[in-house]
N, C-alpha and C. Protein backbone atom coordinates (compact mmCIF):
# COMPACT_ATOMS: atom_id res chain seq x y z
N UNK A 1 -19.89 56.48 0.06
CA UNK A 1 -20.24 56.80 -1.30
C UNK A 1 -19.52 55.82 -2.21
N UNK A 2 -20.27 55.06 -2.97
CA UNK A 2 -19.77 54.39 -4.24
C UNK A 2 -18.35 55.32 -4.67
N UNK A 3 -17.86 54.50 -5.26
CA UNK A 3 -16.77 55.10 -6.47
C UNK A 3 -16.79 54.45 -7.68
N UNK A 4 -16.77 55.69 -8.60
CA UNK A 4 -16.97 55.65 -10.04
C UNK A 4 -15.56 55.85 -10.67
N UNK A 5 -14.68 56.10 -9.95
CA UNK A 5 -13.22 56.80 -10.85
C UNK A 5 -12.06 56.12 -10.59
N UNK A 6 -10.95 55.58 -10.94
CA UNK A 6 -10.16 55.01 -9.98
C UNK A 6 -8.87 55.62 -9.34
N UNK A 7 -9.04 56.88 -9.80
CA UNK A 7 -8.50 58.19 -8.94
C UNK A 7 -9.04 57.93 -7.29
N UNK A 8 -10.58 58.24 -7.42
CA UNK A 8 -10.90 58.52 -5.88
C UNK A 8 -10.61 56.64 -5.21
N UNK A 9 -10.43 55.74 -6.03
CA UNK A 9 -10.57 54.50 -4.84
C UNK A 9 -9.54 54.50 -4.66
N UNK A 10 -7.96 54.57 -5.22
CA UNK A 10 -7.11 54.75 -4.94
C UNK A 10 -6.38 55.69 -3.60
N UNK A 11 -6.54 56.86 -3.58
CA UNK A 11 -6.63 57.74 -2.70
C UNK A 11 -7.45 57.66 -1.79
N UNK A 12 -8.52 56.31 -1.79
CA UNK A 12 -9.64 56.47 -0.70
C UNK A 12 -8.27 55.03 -0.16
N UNK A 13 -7.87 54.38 -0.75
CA UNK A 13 -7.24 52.75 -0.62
C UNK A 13 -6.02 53.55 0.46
N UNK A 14 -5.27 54.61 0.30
CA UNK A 14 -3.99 55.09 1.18
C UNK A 14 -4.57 55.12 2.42
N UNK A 15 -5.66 54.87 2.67
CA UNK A 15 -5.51 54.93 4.48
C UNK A 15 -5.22 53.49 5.08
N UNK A 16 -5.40 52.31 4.80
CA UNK A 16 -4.63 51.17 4.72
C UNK A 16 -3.51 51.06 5.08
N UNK A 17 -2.97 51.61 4.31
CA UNK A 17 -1.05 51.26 4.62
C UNK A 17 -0.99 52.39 5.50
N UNK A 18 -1.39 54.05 5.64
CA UNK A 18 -1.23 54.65 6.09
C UNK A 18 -1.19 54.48 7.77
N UNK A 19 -2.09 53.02 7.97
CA UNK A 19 -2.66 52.87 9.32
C UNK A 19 -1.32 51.94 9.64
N UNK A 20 -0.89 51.24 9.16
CA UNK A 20 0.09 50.54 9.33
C UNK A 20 1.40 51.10 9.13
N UNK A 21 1.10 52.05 8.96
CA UNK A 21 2.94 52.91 8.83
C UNK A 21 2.89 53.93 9.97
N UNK A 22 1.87 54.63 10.56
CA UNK A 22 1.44 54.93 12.01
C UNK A 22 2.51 54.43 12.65
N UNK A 23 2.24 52.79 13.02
CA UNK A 23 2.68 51.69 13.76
C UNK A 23 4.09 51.57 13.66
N UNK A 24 4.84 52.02 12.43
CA UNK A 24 6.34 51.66 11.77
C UNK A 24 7.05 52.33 12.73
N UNK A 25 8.29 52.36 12.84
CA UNK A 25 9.62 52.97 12.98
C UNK A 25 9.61 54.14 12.22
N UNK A 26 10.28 55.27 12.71
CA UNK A 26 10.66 56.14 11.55
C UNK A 26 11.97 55.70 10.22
N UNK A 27 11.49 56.12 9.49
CA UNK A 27 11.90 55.39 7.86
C UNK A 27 12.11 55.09 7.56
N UNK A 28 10.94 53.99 8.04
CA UNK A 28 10.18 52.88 6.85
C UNK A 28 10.03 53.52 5.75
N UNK A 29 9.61 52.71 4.53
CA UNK A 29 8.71 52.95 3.37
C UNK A 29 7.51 53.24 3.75
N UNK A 30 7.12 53.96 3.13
CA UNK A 30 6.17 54.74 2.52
C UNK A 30 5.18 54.04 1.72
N UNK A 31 4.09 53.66 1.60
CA UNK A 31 3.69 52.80 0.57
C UNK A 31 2.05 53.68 0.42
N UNK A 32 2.02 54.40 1.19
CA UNK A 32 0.97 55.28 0.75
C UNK A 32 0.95 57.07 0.23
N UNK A 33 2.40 56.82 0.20
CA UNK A 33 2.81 58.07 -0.86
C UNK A 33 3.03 57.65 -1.83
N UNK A 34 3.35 56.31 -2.06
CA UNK A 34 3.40 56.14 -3.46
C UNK A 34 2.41 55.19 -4.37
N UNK A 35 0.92 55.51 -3.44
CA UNK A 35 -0.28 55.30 -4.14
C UNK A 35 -0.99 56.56 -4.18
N UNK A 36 -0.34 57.39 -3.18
CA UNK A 36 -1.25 58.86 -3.45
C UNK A 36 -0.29 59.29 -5.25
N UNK A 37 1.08 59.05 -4.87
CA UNK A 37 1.46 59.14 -6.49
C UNK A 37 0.85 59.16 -7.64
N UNK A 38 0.80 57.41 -7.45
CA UNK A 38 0.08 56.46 -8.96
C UNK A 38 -1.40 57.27 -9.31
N UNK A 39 -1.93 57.52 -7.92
CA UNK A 39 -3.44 58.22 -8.49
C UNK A 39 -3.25 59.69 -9.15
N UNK A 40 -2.39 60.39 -8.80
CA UNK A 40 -2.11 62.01 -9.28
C UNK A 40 -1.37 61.54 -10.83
N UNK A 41 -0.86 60.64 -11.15
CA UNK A 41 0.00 59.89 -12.05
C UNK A 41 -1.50 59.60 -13.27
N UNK A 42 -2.51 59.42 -12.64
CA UNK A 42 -3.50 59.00 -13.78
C UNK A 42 -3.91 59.96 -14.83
N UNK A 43 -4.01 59.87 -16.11
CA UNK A 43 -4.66 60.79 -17.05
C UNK A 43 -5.65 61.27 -16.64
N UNK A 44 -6.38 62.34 -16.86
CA UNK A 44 -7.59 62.98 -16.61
C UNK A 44 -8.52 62.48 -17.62
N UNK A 45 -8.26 61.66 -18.91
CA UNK A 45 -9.20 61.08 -19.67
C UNK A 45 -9.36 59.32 -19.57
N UNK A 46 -9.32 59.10 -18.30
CA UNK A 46 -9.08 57.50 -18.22
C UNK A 46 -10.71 57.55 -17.59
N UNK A 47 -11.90 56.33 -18.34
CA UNK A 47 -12.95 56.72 -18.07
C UNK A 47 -13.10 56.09 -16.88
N UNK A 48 -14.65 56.44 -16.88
CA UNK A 48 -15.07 55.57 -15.34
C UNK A 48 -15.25 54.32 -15.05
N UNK A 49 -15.35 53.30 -14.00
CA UNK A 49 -15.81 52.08 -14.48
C UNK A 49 -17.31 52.08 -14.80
N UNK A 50 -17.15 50.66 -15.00
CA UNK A 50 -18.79 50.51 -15.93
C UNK A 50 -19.66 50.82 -14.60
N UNK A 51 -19.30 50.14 -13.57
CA UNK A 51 -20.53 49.94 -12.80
C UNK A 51 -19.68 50.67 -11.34
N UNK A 52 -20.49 51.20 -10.50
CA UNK A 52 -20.50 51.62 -9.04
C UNK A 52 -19.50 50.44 -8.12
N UNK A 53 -18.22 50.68 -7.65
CA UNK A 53 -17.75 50.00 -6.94
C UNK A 53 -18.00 50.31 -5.53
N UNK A 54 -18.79 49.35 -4.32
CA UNK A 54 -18.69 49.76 -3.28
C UNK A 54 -17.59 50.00 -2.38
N UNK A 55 -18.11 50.95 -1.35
CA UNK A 55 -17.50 51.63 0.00
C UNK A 55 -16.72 50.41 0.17
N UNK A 56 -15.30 51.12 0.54
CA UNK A 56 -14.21 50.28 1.38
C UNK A 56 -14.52 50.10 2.54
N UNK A 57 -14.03 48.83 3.52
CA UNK A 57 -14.64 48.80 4.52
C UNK A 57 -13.87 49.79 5.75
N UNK A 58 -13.83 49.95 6.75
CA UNK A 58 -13.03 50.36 7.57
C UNK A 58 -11.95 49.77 8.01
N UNK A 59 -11.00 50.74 8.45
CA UNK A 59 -9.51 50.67 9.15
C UNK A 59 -9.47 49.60 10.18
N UNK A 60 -8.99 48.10 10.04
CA UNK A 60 -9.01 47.75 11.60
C UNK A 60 -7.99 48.04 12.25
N UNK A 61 -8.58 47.82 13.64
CA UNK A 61 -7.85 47.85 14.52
C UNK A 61 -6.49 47.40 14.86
N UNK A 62 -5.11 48.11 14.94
CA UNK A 62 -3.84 47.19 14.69
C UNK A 62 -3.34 47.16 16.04
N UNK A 63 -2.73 46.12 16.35
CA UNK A 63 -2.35 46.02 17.61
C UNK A 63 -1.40 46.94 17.67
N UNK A 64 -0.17 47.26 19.52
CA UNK A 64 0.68 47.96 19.21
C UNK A 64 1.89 46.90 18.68
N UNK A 65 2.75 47.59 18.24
CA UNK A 65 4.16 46.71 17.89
C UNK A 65 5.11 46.56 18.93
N UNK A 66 5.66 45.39 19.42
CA UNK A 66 6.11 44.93 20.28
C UNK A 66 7.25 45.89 21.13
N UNK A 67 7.89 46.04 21.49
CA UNK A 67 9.21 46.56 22.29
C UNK A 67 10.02 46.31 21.44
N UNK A 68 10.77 48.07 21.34
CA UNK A 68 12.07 48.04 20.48
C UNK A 68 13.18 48.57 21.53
N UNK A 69 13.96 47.70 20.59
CA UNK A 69 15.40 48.34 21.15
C UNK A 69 15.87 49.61 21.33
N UNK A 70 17.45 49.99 21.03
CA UNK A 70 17.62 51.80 21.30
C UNK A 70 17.91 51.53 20.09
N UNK A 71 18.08 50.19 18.75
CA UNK A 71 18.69 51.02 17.23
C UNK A 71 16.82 50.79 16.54
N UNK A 72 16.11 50.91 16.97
CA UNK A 72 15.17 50.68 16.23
C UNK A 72 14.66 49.10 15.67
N UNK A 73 15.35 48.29 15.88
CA UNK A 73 15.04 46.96 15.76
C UNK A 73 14.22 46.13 16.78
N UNK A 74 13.67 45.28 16.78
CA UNK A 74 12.73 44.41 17.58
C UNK A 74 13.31 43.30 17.66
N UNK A 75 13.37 42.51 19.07
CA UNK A 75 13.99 41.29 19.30
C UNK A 75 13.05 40.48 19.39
N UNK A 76 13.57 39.30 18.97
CA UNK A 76 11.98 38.26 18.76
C UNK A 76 12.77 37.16 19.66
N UNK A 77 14.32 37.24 20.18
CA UNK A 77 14.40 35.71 20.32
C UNK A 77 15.63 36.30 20.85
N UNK A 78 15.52 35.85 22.02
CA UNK A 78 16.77 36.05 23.29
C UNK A 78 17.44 35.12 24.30
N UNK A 79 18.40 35.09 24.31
CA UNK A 79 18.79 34.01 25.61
C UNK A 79 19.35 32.79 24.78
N UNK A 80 19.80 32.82 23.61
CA UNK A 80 20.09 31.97 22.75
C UNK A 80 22.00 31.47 22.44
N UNK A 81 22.19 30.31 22.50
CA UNK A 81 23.61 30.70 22.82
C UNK A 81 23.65 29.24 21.61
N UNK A 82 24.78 29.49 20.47
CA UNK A 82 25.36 29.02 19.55
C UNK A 82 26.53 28.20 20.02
N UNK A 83 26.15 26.72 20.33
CA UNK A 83 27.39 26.12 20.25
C UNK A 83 27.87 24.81 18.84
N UNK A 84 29.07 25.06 18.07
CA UNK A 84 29.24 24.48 17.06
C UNK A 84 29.35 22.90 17.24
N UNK A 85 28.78 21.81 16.34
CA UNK A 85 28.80 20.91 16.57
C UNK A 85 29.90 19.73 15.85
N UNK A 86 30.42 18.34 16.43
CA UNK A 86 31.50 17.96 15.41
C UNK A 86 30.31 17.45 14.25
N UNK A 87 29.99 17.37 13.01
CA UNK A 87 29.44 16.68 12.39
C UNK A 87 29.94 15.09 12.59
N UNK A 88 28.82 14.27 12.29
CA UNK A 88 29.24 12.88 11.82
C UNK A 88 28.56 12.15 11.26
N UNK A 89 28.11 13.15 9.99
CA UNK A 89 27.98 12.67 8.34
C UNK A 89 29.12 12.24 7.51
N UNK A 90 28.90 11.31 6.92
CA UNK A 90 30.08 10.83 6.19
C UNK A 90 29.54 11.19 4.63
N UNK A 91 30.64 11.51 4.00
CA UNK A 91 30.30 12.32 2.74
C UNK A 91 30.18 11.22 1.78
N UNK A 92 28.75 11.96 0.92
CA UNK A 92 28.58 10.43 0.00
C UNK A 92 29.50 10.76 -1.28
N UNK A 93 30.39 11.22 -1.18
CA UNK A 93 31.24 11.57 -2.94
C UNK A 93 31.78 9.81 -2.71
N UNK A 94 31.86 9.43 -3.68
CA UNK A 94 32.95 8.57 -4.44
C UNK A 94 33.51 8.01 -4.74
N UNK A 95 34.92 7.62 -5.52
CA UNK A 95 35.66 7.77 -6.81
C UNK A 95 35.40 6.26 -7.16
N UNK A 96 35.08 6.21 -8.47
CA UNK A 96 35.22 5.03 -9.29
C UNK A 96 36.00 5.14 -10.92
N UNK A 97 36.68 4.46 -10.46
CA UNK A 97 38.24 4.00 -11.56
C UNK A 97 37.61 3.11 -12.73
N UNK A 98 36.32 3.19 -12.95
CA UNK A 98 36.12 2.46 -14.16
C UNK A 98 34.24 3.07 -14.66
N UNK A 99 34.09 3.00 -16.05
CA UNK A 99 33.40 3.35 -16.19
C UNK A 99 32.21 2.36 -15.52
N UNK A 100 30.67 3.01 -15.20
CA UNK A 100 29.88 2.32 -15.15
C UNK A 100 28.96 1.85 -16.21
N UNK A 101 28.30 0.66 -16.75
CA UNK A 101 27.79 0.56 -17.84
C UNK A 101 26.31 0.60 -17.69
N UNK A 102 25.22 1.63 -18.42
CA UNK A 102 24.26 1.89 -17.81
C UNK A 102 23.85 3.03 -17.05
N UNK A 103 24.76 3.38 -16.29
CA UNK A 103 23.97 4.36 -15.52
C UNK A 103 24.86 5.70 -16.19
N UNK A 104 25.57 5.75 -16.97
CA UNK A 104 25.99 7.23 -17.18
C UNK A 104 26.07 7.03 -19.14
N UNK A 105 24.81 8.15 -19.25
CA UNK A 105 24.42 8.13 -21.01
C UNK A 105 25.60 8.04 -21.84
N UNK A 106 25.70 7.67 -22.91
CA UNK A 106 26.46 7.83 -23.94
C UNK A 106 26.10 8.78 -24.85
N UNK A 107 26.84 9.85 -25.31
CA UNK A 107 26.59 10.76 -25.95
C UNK A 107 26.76 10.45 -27.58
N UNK A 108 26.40 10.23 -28.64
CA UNK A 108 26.72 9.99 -29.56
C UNK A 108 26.21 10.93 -31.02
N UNK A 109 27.34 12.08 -31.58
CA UNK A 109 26.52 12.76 -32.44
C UNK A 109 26.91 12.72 -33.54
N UNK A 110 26.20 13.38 -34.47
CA UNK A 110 26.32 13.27 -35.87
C UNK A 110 26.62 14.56 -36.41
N UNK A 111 27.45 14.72 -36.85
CA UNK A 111 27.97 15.87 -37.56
C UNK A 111 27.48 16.08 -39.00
N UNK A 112 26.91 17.59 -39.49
CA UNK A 112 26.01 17.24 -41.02
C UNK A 112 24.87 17.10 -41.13
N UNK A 113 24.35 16.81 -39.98
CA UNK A 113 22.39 15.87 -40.26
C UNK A 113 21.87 17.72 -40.49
């Protein structure tokens, strides 16, 4: 059925996230309680749209979510071992004992103008 109100597309729109929070961890956000909200949140004198918005399409299909750990987290990347390296960048700072002429502005102001 078309929708004329943006009460019902809203509340028709929460099965979306709803399908994807299925899939979540327990507590996650919520993101379709707080569009069932915004729609109960609307005035009862907010008119209709002008014209017939069509049917949403259907829910796809979500894959499952990978293998979790025992704290609820998902490992993406294992077997990884951090060893620190000596750098041997040489640092571009510096020091010059005299001004350069040209490359650093002269500030010159006028007091009064």
């Amino acid at each position: 059925m078309p929708y004329t109100n943006i009460k019902a597309l809203l509340t028709d729109a929460t099965k979306y996230p709803a399908a994807i929070e299925a899939k979540l961890p327990a507590g996650a956000p919520k993101i379709s309680t707080m569009l069932l909200n915004a729609a109960n949140q609307i005035p009862a004198g907010v008119p209709n749209f002008p014209m017939a918005v069509p049917d949403l399409p259907a829910v796809p299909a979500l894959p499952a979510m990978p293998g979790q750990t025992a704290a609820g987290l998902t490992k993406y990347v294992t077997a990884v071992e951090v060893v620190p390296v000596r750098s041997t960048v040489t640092p571009l700072v510096q020091s010059y004992t005299q001004p350069i002429e040209g490359v650093v502005g002269q500030v010159s102001s006028r007091r009064g103008m």
